[in-house]
C-alpha atoms as a PDB file:
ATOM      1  CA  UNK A   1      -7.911-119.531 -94.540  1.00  0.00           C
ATOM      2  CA  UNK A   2      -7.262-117.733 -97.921  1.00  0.00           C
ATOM      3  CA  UNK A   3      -3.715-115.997 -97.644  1.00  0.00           C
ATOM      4  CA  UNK A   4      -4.782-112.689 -99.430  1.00  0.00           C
ATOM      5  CA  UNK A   5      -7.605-112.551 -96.746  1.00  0.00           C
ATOM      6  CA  UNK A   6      -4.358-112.650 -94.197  1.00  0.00           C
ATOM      7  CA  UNK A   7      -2.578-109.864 -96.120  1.00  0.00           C
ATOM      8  CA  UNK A   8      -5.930-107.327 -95.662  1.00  0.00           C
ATOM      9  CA  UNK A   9      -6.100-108.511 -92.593  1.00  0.00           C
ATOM     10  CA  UNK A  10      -1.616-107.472 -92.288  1.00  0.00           C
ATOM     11  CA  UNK A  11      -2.208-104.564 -93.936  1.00  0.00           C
ATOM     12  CA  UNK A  12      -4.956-103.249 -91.611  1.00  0.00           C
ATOM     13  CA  UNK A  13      -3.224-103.950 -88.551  1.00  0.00           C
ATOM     14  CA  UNK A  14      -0.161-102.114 -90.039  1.00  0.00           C
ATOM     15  CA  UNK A  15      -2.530 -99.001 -91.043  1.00  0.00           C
ATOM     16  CA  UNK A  16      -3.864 -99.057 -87.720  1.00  0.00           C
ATOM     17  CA  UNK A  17      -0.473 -99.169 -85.938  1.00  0.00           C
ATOM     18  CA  UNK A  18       0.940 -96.421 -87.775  1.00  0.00           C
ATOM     19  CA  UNK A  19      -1.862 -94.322 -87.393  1.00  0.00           C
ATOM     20  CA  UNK A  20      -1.710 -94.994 -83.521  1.00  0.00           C
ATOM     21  CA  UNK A  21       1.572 -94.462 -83.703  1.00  0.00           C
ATOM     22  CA  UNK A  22       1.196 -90.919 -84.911  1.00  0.00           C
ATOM     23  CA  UNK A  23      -1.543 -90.086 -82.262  1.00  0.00           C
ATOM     24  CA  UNK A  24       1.188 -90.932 -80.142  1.00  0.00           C
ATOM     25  CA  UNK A  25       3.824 -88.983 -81.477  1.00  0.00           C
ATOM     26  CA  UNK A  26       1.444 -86.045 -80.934  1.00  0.00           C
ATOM     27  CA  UNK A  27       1.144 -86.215 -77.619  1.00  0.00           C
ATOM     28  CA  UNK A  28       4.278 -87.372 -76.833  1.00  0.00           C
ATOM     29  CA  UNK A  29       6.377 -84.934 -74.930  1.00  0.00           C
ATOM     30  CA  UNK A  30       7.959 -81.908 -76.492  1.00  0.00           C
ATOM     31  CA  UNK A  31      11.795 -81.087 -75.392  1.00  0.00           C
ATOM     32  CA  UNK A  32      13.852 -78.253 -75.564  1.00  0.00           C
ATOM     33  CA  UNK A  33      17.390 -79.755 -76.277  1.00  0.00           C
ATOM     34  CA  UNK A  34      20.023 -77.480 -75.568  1.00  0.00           C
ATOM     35  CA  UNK A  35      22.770 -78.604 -77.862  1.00  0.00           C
ATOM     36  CA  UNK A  36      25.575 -77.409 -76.267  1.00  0.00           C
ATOM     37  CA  UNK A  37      25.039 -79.491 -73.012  1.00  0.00           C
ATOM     38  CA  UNK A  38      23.370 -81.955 -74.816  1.00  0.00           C
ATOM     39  CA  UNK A  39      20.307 -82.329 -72.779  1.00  0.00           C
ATOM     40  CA  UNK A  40      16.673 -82.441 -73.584  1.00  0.00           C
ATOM     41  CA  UNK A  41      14.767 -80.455 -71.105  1.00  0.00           C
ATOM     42  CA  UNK A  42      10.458 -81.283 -70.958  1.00  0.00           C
ATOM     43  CA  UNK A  43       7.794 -79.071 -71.704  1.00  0.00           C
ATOM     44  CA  UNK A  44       4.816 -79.056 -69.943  1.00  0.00           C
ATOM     45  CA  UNK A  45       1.699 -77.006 -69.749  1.00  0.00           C
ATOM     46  CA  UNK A  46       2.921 -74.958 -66.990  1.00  0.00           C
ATOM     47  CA  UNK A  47       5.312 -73.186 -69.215  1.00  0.00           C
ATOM     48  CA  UNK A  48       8.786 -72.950 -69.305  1.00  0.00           C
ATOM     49  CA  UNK A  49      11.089 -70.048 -69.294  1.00  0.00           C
ATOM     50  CA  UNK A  50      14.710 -69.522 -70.639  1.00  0.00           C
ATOM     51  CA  UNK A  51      17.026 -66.585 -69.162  1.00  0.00           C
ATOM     52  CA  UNK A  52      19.880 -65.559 -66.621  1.00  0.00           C
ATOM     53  CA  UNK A  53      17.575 -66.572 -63.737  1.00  0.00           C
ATOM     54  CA  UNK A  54      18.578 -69.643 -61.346  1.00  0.00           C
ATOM     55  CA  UNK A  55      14.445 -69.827 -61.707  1.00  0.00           C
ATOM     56  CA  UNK A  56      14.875 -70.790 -65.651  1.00  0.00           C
ATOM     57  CA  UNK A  57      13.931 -73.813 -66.598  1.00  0.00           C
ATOM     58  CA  UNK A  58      17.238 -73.466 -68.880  1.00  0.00           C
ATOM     59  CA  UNK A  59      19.696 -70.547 -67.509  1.00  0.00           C
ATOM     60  CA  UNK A  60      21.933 -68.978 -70.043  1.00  0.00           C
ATOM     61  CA  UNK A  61      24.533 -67.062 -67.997  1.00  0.00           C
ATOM     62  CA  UNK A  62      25.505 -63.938 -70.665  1.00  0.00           C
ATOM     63  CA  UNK A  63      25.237 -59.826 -69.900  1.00  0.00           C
ATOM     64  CA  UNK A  64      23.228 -60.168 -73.318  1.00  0.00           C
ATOM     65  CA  UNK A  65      20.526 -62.251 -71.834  1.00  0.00           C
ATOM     66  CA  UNK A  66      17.555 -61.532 -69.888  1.00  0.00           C
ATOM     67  CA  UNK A  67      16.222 -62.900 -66.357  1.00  0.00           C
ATOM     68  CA  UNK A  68      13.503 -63.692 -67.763  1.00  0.00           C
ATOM     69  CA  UNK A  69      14.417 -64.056 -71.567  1.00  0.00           C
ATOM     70  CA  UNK A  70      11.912 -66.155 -73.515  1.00  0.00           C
ATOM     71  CA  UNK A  71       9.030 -68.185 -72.540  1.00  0.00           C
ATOM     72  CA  UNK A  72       7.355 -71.536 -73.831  1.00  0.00           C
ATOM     73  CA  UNK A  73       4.198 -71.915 -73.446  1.00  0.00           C
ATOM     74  CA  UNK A  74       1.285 -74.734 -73.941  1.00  0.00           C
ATOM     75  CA  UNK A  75      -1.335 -73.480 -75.952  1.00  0.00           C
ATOM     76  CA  UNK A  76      -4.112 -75.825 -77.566  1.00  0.00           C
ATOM     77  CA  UNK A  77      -2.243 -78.401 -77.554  1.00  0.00           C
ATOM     78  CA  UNK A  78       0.815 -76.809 -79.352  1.00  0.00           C
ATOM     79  CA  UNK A  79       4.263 -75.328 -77.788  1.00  0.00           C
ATOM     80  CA  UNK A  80       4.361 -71.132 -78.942  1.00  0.00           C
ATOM     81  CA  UNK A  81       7.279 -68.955 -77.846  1.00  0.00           C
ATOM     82  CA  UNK A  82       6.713 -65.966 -75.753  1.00  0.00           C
ATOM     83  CA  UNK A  83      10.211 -63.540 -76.246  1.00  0.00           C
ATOM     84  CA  UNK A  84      10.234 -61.123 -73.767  1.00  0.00           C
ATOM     85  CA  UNK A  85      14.354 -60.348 -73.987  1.00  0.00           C
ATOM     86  CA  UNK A  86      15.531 -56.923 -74.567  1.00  0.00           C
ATOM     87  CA  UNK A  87      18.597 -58.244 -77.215  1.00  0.00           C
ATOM     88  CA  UNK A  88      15.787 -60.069 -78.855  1.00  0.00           C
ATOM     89  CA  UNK A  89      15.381 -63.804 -79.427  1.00  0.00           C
ATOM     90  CA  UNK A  90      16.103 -65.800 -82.605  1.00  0.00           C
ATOM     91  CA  UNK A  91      14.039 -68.709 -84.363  1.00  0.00           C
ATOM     92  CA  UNK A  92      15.486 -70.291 -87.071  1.00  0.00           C
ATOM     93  CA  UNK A  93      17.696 -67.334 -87.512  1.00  0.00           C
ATOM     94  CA  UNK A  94      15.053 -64.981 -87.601  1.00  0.00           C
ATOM     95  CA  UNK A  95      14.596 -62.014 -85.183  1.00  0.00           C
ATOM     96  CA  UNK A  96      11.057 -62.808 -83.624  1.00  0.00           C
ATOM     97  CA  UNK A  97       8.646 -59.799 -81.515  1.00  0.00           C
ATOM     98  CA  UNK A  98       5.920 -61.271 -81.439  1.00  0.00           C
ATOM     99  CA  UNK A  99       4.389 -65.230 -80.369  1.00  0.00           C
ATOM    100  CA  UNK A 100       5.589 -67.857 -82.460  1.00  0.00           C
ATOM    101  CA  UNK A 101       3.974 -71.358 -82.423  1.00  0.00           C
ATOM    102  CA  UNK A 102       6.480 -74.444 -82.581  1.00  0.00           C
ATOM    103  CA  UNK A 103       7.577 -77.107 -85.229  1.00  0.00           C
ATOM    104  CA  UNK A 104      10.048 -80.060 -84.747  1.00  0.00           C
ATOM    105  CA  UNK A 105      13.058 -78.895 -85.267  1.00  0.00           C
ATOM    106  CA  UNK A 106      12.301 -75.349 -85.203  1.00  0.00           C
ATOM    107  CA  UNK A 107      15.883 -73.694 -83.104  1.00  0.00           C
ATOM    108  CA  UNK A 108      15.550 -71.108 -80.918  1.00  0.00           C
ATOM    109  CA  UNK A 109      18.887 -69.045 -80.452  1.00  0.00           C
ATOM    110  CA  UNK A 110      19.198 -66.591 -76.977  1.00  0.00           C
ATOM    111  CA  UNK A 111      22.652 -65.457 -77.159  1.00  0.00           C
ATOM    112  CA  UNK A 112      25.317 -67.960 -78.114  1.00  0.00           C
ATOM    113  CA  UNK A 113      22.455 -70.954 -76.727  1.00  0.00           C
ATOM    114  CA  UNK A 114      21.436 -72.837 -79.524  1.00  0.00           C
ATOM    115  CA  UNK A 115      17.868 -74.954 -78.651  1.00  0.00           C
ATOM    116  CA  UNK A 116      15.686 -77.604 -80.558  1.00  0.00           C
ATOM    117  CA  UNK A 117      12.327 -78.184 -80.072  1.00  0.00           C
ATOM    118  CA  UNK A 118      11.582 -81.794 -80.447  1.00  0.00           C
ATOM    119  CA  UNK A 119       8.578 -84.111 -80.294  1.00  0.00           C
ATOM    120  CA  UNK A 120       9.888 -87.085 -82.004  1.00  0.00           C
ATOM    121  CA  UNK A 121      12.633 -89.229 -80.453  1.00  0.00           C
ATOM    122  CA  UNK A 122      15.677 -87.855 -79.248  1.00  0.00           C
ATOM    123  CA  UNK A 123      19.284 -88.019 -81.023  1.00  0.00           C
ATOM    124  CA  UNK A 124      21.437 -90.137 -79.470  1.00  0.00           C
ATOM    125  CA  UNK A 125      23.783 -88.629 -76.188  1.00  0.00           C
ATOM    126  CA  UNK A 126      21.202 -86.699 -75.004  1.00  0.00           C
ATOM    127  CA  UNK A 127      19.911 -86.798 -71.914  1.00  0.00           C
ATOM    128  CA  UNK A 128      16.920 -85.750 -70.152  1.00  0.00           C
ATOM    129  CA  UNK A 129      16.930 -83.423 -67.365  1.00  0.00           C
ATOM    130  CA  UNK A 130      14.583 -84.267 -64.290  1.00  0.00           C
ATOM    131  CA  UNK A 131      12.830 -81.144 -63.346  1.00  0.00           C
ATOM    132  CA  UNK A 132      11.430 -82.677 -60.107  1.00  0.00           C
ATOM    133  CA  UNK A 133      13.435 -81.763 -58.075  1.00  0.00           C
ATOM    134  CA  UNK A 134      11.290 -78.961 -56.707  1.00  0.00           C
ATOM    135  CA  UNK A 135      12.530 -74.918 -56.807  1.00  0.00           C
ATOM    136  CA  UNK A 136      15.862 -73.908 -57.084  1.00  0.00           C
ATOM    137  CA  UNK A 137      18.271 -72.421 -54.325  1.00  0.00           C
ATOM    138  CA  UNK A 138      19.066 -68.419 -54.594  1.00  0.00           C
ATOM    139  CA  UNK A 139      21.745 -68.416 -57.154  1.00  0.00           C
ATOM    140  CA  UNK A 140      24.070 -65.554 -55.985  1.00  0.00           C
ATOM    141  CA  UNK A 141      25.379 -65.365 -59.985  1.00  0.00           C
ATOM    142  CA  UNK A 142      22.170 -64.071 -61.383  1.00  0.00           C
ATOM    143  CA  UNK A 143      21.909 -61.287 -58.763  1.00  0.00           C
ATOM    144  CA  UNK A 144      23.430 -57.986 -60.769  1.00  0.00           C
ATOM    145  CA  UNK A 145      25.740 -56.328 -57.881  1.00  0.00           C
ATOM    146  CA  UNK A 146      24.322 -52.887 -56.836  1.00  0.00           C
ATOM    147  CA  UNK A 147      27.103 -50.000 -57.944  1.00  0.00           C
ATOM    148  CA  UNK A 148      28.555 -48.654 -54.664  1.00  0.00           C
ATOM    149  CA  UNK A 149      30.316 -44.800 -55.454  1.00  0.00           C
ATOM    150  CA  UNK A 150      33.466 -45.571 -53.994  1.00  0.00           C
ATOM    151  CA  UNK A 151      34.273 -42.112 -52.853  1.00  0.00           C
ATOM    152  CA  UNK A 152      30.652 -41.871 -50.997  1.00  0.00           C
ATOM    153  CA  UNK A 153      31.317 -46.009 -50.180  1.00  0.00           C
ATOM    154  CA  UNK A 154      28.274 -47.687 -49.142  1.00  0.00           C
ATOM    155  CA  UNK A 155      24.520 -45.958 -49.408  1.00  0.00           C
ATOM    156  CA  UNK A 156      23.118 -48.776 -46.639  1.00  0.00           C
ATOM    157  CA  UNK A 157      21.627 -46.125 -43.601  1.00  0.00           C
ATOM    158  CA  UNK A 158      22.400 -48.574 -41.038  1.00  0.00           C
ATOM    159  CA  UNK A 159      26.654 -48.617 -41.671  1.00  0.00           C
ATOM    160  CA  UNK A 160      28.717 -46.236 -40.144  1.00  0.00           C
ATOM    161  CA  UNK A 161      30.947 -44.870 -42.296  1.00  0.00           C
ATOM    162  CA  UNK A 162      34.925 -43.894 -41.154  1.00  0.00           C
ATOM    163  CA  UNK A 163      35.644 -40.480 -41.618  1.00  0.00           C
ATOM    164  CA  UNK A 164      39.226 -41.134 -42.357  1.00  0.00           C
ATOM    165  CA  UNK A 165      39.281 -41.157 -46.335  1.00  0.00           C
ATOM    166  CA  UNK A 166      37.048 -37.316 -45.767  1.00  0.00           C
ATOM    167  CA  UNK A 167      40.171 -36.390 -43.953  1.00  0.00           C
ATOM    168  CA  UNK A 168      42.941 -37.494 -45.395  1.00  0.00           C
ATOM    169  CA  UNK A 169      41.145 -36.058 -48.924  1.00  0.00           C
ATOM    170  CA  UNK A 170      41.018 -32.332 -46.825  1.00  0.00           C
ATOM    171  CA  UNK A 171      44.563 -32.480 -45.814  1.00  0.00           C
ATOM    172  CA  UNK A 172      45.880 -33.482 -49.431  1.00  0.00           C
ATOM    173  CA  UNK A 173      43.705 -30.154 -50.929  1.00  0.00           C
ATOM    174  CA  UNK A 174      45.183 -28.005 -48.058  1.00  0.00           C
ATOM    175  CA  UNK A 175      48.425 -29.089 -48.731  1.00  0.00           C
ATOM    176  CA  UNK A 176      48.122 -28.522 -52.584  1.00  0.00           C
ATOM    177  CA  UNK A 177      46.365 -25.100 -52.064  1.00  0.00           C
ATOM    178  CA  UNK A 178      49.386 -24.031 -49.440  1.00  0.00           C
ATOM    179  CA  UNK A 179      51.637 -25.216 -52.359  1.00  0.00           C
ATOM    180  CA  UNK A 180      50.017 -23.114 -54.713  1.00  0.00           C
ATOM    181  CA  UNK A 181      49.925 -19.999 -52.887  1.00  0.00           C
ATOM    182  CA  UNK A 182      53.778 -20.131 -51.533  1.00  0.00           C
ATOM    183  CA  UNK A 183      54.936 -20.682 -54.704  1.00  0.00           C
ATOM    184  CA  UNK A 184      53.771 -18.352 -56.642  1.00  0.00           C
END
């Protein structure tokens, strides 16, 4: 055989690879790495939300951040970013309002959370997170606690409320009225 008829025949096979290789790369699964905890969570076409809620895919736990904070969602074949937060989200330091469509490497910032999207391969140290599991537990942390007035105490119907802190309030105003009036 005639050796530059072996290097088209190389060549060819290393065009092909490559180009396979990119095909690949497309539609090899997208990550949101959260670099803090240095994991790489997967996207899928289901959609994937980011916010205080133990529902999250990722839950940020900060006053500043929605329940339901940001979104990413599969859309002909690309990842876009639904914000929905009130305190707004950031990509690549920019304030966004409105859907924004994906690019490796893009970061998305909700709060102090720093995230990466990422098709290619991952840096080294981070792991991926195995969303399997099925449906997380009630999370009592992303419940806000209802504001009680604690002079009125409770507003639940069914509790019976002592009348003791109504009384001893009466008898202090008494006092300082009969105080009042015999001293003057």
């Amino acid at each position: 055989m005639n050796l530059a008829y072996l290097g088209r025949i190389a060549t060819s096979v290393t065009v092909e690879s490559m180009q396979r290789n990119a095909t690949e790369q497309e539609k090899a699964t997208a990550y949101l790495v959260y670099e803090f905890e240095r994991r790489a969570y997967p996207l899928s076409e289901d959609g994937f939300t980011i916010g205080r809620d133990a529902a999250s895919g990722i839950v940020v736990r900060e006053p500043a951040v929605s329940r339901s904070h940001a979104e990413v969602r599969a859309e002909g074949g690309e990842y876009v970013l639904h914000t929905s937060g009130a305190t707004g989200t950031r990509l690549n330091g920019e304030n966004i309002h409105a859907p924004r469509q994906l690019k490796e490497g893009d970061k998305i910032e909700i709060g102090t959370a720093e995230l990466t999207f990422r098709r290619s391969k991952l840096p080294l140290g981070v792991s991926i997170v195995d969303r399997s599991e099925g449906p997380p537990l009630d999370d009592v942390l992303t419940r806000r606690t209802t504001i009680a007035n604690p002079i009125l105490g409770s507003h639940d119907p069914g509790e019976r409320r002592s009348a003791a802190p109504l009384l001893l309030l009466f008898v202090v105003l008494l006092g300082v009225a009969a105080y009042y009036f015999l001293n003057r």
